[in-house]
N, C-alpha and C. Protein backbone atom coordinates (compact mmCIF):
# COMPACT_ATOMS: atom_id res chain seq x y z
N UNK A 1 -55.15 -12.54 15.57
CA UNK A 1 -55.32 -13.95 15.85
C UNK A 1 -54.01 -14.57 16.29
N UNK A 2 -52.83 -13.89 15.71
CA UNK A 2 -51.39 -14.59 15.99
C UNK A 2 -50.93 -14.43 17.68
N UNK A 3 -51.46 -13.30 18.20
CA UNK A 3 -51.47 -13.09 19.31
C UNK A 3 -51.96 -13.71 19.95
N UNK A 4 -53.31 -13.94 20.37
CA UNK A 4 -54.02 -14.52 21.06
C UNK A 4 -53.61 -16.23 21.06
N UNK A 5 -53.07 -16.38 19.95
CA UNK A 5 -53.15 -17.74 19.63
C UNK A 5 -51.75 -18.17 20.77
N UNK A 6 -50.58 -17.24 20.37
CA UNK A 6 -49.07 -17.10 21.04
C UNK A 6 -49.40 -16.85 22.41
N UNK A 7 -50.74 -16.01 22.50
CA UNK A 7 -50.68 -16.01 24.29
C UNK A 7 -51.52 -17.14 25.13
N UNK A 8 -52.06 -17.58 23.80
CA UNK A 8 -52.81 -19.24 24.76
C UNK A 8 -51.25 -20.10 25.05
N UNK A 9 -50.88 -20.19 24.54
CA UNK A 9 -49.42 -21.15 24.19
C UNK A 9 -48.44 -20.79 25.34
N UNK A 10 -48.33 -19.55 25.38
CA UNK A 10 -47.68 -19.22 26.98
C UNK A 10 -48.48 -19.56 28.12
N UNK A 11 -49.67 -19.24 28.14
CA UNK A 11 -50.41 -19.91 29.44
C UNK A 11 -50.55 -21.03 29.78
N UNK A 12 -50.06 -22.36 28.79
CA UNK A 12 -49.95 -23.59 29.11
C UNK A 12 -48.95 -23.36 29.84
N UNK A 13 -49.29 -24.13 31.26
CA UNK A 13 -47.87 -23.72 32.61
C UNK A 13 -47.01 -24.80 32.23
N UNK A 14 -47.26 -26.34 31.99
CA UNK A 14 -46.49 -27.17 32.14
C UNK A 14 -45.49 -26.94 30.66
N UNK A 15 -45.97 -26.53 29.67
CA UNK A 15 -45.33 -26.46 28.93
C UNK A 15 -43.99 -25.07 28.68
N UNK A 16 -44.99 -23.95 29.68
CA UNK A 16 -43.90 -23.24 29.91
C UNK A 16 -42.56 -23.18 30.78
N UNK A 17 -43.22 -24.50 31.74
CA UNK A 17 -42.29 -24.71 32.65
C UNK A 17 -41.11 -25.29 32.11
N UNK A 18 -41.41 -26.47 31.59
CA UNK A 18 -40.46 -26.80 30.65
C UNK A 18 -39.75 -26.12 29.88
N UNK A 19 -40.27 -25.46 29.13
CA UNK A 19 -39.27 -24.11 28.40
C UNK A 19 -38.41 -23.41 29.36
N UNK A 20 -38.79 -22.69 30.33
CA UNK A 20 -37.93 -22.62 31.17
C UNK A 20 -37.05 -23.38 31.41
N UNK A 21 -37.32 -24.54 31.89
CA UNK A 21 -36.19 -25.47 31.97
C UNK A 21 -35.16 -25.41 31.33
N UNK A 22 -35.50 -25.92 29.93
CA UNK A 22 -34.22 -25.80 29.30
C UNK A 22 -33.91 -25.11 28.90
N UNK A 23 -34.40 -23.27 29.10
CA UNK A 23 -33.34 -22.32 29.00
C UNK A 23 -32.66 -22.33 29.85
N UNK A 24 -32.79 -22.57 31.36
CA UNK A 24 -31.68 -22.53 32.03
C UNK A 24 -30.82 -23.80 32.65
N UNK A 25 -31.13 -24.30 31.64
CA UNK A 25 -30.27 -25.52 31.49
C UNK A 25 -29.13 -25.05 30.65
N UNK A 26 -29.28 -24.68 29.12
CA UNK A 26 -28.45 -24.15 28.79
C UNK A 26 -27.83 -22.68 28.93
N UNK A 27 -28.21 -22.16 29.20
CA UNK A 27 -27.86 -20.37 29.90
C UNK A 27 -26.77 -20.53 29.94
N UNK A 28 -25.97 -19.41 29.43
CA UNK A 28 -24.76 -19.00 29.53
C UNK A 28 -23.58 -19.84 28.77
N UNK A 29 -24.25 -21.15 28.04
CA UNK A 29 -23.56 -22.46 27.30
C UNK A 29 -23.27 -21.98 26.03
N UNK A 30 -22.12 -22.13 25.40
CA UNK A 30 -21.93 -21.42 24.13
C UNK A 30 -22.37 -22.32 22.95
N UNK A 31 -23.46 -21.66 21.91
CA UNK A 31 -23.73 -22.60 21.34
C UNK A 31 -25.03 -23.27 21.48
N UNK A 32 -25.75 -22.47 22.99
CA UNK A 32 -26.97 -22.82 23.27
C UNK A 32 -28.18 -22.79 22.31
N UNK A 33 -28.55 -22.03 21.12
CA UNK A 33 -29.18 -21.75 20.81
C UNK A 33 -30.52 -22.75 20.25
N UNK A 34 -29.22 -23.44 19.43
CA UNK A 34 -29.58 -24.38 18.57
C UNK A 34 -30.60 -25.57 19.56
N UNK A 35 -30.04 -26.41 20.38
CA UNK A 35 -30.46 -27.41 21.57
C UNK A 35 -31.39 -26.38 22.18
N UNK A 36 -31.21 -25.39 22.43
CA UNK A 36 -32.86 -24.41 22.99
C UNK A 36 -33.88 -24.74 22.06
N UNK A 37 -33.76 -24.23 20.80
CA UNK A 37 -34.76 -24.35 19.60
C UNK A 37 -35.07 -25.76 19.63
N UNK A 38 -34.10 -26.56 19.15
CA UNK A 38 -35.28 -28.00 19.32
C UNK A 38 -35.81 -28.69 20.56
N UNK A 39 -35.60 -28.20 21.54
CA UNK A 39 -36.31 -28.69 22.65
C UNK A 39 -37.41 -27.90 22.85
N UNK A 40 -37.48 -26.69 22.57
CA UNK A 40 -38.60 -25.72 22.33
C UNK A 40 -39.78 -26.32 21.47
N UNK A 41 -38.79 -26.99 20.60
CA UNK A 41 -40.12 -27.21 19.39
C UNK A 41 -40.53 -28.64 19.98
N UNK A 42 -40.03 -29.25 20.58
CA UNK A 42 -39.93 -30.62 20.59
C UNK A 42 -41.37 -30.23 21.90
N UNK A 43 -41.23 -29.53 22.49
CA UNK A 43 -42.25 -29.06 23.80
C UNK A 43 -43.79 -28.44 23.20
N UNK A 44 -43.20 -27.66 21.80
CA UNK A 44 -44.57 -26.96 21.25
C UNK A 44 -44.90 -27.62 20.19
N UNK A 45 -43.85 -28.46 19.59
CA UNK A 45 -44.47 -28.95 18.27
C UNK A 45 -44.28 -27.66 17.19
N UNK A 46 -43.80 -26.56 17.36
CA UNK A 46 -43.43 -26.03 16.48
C UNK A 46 -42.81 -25.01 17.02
N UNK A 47 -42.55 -23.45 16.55
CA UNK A 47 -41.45 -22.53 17.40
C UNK A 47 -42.19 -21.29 16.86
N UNK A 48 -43.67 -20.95 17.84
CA UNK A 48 -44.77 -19.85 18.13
C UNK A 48 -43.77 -18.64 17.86
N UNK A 49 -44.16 -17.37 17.71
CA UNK A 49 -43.53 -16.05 17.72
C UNK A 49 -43.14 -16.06 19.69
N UNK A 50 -44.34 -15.75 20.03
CA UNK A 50 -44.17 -15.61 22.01
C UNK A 50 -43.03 -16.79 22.23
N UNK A 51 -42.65 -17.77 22.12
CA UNK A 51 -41.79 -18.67 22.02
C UNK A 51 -40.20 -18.50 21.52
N UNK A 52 -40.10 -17.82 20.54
CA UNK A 52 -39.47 -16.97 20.26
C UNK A 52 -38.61 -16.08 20.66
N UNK A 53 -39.85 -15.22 21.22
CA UNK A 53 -39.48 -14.15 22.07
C UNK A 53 -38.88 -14.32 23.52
N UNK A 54 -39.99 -15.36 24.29
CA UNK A 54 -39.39 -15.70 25.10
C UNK A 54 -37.85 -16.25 25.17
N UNK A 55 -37.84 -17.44 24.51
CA UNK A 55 -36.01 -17.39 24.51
C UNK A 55 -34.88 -16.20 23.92
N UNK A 56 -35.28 -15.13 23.24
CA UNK A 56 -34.70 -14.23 23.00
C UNK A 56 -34.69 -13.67 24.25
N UNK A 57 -35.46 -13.30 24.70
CA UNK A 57 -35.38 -12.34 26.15
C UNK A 57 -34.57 -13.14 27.32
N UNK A 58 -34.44 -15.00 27.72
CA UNK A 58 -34.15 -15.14 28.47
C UNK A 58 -32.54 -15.70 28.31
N UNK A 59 -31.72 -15.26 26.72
CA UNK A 59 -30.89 -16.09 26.68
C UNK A 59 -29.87 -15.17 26.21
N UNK A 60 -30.86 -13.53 26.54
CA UNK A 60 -30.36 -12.27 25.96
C UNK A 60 -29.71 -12.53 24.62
N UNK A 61 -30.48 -12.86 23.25
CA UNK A 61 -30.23 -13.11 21.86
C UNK A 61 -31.43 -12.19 21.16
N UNK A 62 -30.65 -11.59 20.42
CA UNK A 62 -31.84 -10.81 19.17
C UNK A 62 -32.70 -11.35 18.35
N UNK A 63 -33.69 -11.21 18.94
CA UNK A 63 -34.94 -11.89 18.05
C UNK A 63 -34.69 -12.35 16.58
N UNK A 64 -34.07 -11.72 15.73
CA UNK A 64 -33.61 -11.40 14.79
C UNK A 64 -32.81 -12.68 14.74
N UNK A 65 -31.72 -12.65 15.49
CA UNK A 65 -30.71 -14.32 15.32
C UNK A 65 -31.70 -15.34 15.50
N UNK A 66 -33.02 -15.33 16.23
CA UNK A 66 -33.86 -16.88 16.73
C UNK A 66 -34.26 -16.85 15.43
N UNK A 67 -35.10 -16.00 14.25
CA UNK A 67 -35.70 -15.69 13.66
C UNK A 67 -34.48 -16.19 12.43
N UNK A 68 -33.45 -16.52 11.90
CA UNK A 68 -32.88 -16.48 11.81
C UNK A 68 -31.99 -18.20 11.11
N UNK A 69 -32.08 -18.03 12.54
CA UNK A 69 -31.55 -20.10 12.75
C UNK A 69 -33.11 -20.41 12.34
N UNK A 70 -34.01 -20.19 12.84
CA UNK A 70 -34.86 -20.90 12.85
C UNK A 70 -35.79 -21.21 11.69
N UNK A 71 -35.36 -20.51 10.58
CA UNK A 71 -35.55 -20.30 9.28
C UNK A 71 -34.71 -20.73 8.15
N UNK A 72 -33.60 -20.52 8.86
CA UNK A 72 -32.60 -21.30 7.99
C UNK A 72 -32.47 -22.88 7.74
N UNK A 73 -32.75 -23.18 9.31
CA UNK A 73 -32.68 -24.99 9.20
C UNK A 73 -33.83 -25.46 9.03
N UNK A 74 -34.24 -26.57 8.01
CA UNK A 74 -34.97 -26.31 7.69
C UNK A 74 -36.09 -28.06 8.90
N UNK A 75 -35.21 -28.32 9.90
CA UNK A 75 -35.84 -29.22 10.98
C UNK A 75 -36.58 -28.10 11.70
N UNK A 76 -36.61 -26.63 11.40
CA UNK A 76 -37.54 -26.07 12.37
C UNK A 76 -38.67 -25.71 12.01
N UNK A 77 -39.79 -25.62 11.98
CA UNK A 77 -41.05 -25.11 11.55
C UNK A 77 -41.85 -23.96 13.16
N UNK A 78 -42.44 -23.12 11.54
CA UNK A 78 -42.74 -21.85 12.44
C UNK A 78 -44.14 -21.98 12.73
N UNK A 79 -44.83 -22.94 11.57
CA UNK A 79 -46.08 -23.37 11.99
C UNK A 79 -46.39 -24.57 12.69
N UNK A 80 -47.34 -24.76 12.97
CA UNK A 80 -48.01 -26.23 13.98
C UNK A 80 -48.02 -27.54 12.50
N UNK A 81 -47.86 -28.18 13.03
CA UNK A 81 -47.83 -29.60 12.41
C UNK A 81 -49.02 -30.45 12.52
N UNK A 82 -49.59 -30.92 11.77
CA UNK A 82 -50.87 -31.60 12.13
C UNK A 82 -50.52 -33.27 12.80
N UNK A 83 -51.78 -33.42 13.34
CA UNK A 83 -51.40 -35.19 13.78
C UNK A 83 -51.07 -36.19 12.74
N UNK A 84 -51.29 -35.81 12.23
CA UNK A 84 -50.69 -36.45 10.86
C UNK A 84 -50.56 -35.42 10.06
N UNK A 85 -49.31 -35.98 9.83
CA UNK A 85 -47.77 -34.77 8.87
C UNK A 85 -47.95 -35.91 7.78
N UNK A 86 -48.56 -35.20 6.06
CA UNK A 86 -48.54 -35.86 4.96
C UNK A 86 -47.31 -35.30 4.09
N UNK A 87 -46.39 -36.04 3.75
CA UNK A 87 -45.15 -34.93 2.93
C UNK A 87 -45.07 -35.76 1.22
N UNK A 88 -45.39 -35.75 0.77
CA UNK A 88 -45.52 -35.71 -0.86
C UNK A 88 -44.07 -35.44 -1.54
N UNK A 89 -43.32 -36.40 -1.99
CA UNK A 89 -41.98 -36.60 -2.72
C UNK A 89 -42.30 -36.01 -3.64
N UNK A 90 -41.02 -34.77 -4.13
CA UNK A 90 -41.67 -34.17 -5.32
C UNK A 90 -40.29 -34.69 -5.94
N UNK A 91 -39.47 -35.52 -5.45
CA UNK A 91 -37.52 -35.35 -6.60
C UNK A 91 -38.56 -35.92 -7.61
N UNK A 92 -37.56 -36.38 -8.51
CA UNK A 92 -37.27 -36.09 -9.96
C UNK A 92 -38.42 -37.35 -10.47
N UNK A 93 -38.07 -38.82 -10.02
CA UNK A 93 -39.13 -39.96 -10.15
C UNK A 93 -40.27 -39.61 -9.84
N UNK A 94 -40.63 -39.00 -8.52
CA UNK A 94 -41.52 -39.01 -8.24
C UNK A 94 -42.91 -38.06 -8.93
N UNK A 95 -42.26 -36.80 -9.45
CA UNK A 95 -42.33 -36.10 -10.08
C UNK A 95 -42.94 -36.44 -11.68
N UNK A 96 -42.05 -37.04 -12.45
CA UNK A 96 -42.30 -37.52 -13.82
C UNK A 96 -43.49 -38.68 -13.98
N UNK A 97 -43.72 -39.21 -12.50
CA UNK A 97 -45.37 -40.16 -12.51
C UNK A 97 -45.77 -39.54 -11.65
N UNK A 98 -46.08 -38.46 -11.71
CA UNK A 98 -47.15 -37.40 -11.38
C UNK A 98 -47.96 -37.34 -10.05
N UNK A 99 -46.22 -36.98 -9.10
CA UNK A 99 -46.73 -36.50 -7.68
C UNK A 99 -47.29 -35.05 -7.71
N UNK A 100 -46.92 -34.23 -8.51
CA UNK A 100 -47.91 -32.84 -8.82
C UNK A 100 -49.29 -33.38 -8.51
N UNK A 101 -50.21 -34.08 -9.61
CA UNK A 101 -51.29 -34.54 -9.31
C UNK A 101 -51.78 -34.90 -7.94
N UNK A 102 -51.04 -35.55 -7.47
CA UNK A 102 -51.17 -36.40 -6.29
C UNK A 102 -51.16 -35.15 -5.05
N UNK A 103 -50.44 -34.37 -5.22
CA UNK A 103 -50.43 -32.81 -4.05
C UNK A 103 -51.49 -32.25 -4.40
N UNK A 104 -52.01 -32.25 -6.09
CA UNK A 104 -53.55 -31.44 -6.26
C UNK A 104 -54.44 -31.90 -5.79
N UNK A 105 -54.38 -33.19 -5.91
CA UNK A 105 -55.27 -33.98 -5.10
C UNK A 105 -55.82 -33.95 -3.76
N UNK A 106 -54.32 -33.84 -3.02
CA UNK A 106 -54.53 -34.07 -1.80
C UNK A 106 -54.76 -32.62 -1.20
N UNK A 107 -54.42 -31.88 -1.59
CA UNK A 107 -54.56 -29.78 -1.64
C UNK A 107 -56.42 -29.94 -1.23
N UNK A 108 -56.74 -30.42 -2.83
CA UNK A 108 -57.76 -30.29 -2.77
C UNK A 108 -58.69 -31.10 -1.44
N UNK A 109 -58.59 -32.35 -1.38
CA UNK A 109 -59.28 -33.56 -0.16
C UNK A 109 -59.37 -32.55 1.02
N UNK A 110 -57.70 -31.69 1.31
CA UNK A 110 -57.90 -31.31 2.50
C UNK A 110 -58.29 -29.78 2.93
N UNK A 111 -58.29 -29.32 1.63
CA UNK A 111 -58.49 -27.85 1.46
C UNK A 111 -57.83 -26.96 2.25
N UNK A 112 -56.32 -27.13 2.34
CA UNK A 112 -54.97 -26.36 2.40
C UNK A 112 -54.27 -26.47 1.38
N UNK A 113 -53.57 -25.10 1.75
CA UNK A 113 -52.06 -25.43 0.53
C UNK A 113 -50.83 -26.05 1.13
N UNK A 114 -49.71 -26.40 0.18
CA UNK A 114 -48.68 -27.23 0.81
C UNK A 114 -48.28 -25.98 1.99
N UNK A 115 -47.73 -26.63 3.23
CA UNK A 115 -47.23 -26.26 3.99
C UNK A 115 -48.10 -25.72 5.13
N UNK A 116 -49.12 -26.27 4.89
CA UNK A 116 -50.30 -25.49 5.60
C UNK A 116 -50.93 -26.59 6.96
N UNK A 117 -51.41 -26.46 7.72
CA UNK A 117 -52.68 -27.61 8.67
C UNK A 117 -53.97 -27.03 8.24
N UNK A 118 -54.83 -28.18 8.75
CA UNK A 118 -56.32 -28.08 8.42
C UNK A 118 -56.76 -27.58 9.76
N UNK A 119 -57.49 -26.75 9.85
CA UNK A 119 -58.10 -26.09 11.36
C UNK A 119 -58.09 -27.04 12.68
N UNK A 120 -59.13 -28.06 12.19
CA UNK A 120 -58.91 -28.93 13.37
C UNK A 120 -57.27 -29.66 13.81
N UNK A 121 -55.66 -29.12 13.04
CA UNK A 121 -54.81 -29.48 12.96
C UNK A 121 -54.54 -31.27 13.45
N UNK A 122 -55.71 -31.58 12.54
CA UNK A 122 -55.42 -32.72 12.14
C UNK A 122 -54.29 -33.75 11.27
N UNK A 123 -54.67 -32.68 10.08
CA UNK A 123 -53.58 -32.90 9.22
C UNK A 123 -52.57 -31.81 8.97
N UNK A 124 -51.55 -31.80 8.38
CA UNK A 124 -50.61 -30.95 7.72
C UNK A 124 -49.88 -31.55 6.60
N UNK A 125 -49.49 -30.25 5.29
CA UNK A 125 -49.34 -30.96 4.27
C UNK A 125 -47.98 -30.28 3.20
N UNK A 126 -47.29 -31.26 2.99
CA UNK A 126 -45.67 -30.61 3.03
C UNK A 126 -44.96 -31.53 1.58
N UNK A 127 -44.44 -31.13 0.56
CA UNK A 127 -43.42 -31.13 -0.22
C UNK A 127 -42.25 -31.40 -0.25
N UNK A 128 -41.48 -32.63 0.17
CA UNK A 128 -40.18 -32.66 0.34
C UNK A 128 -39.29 -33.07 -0.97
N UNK A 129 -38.25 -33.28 -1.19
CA UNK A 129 -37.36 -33.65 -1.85
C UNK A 129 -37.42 -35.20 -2.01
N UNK A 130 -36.78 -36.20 -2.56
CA UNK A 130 -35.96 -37.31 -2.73
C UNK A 130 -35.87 -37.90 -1.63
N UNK A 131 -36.79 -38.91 -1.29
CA UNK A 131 -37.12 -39.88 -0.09
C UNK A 131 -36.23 -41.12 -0.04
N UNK A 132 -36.15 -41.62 -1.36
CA UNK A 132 -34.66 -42.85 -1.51
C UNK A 132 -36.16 -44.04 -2.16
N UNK A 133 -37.14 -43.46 -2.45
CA UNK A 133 -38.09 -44.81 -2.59
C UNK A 133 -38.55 -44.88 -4.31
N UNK A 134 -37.22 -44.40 -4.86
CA UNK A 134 -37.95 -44.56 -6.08
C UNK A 134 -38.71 -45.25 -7.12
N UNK A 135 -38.52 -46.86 -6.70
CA UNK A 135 -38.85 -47.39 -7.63
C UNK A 135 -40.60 -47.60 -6.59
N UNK A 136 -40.76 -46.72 -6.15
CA UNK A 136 -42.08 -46.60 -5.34
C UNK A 136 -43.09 -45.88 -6.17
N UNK A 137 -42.45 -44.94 -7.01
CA UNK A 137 -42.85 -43.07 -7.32
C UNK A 137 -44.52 -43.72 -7.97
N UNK A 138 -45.07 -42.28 -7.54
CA UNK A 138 -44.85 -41.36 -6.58
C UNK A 138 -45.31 -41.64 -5.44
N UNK A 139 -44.80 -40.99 -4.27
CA UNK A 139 -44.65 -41.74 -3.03
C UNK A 139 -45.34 -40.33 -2.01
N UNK A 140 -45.86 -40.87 -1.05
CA UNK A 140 -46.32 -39.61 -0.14
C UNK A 140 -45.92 -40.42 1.16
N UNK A 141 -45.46 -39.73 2.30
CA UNK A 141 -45.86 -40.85 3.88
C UNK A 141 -46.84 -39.68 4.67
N UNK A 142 -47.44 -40.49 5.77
CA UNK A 142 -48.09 -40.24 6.36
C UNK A 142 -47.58 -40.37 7.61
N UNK A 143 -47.08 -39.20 7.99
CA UNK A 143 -46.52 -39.66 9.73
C UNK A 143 -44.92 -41.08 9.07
N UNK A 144 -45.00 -42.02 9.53
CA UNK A 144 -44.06 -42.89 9.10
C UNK A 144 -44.48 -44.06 8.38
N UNK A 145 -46.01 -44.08 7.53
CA UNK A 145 -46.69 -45.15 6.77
C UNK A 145 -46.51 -44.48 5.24
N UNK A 146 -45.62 -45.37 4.95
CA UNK A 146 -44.93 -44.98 3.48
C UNK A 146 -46.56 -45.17 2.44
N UNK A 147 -46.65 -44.52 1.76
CA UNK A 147 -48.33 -45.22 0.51
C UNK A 147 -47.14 -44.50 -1.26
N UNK A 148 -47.26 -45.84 -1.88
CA UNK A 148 -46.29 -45.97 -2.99
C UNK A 148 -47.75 -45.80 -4.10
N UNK A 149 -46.78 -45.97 -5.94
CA UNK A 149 -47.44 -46.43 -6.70
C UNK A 149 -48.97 -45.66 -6.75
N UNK A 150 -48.57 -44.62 -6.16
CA UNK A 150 -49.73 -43.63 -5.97
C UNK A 150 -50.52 -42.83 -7.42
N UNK A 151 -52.02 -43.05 -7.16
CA UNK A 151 -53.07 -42.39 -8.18
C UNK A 151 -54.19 -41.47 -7.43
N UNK A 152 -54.00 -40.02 -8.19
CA UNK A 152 -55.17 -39.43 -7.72
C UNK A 152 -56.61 -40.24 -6.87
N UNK A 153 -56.81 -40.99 -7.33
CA UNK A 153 -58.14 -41.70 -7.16
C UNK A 153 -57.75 -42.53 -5.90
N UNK A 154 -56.63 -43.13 -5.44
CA UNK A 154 -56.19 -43.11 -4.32
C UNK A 154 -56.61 -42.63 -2.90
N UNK A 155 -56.08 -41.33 -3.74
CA UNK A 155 -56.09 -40.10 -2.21
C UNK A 155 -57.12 -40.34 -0.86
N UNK A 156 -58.39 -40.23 -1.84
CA UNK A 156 -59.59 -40.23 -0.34
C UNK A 156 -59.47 -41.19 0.33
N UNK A 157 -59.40 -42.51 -0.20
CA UNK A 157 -59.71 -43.71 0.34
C UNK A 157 -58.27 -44.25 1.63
N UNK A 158 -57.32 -43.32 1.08
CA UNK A 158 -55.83 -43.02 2.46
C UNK A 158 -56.43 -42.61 3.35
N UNK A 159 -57.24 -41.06 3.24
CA UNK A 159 -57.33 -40.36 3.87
C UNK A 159 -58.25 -40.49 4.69
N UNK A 160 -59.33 -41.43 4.10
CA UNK A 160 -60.63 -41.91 5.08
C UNK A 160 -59.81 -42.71 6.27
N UNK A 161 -59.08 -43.18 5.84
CA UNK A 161 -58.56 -44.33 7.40
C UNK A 161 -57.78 -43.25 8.23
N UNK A 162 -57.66 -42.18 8.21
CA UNK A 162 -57.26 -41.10 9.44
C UNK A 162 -58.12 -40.58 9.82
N UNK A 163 -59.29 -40.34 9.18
CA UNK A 163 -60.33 -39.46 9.70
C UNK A 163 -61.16 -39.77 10.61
């Protein structure tokens, strides 16, 4: 399935064209790698294996180094992102008024696990750190619509206004 999926993703022309682009925009630039990868992702919305590969092959870099950076930082994602990106504050406030709950919750509503999209990649659903909103806790955003003061019983009635 990873294949097929990586070789629909190359057959989008305009989007490959673009990739092209800015490999040889940067080609031969020291330091390219990094500005490849997020314009890559910024083009796919995330950084496919064939994607990958392709800039390994055209920037002569070992799969292994893309594989690499692109794992390490953690602005890159290897999976697709849903149209709405839900990320669930887990620091320390948010945590002790029971954003756990609030991820079971929402695990459950959407029937993925954290880090995962829902088929129709509608949604996607992600765990971050310490947002700065504490006296919010617990706090989830949606795309850039902050939802504070959060209760299980909550959840659906968020989630109905995206659906």
């Amino acid at each position: 399935m990873e294949t097929k999926t990586n070789q629909k993703i190359l057959n989008d022309e305009e989007k490959l064209k673009k990739l092209k682009e800015v490999i040889e925009k940067y080609k031969g630039t020291k330091g390219a790698l990094i500005p490849v990868l997020q314009e890559a992702q910024s083009i796919y919305g995330y950084l496919p294996l064939d994607v990958q590969k392709k800039i390994a092959q055209e920037l002569d870099v070992p799969l292994s180094e893309i594989y690499g950076v692109a794992t390490f930082y953690s602005f890159f994602t290897l999976k697709p992102k849903g149209k709405y990106q839900i990320k669930v504050c887990l620091g320390t406030a948010c945590y002790v008024k029971g954003a756990a709950s609030i991820l079971e919750e929402l695990k459950e509503q959407l029937n993925i696990g954290v880090g995962d999209v829902t088929p129709d990649l509608k949604f996607s659903l992600d765990g971050v750190r310490c947002v700065g909103s504490c006296g919010l806790a617990p706090v989830m955003f949606i795309n850039d619509e902050v939802y504070g003061r959060l209760t299980p019983d909550k959840i659906k009635g968020i989630l109905d206004k995206y659906k």
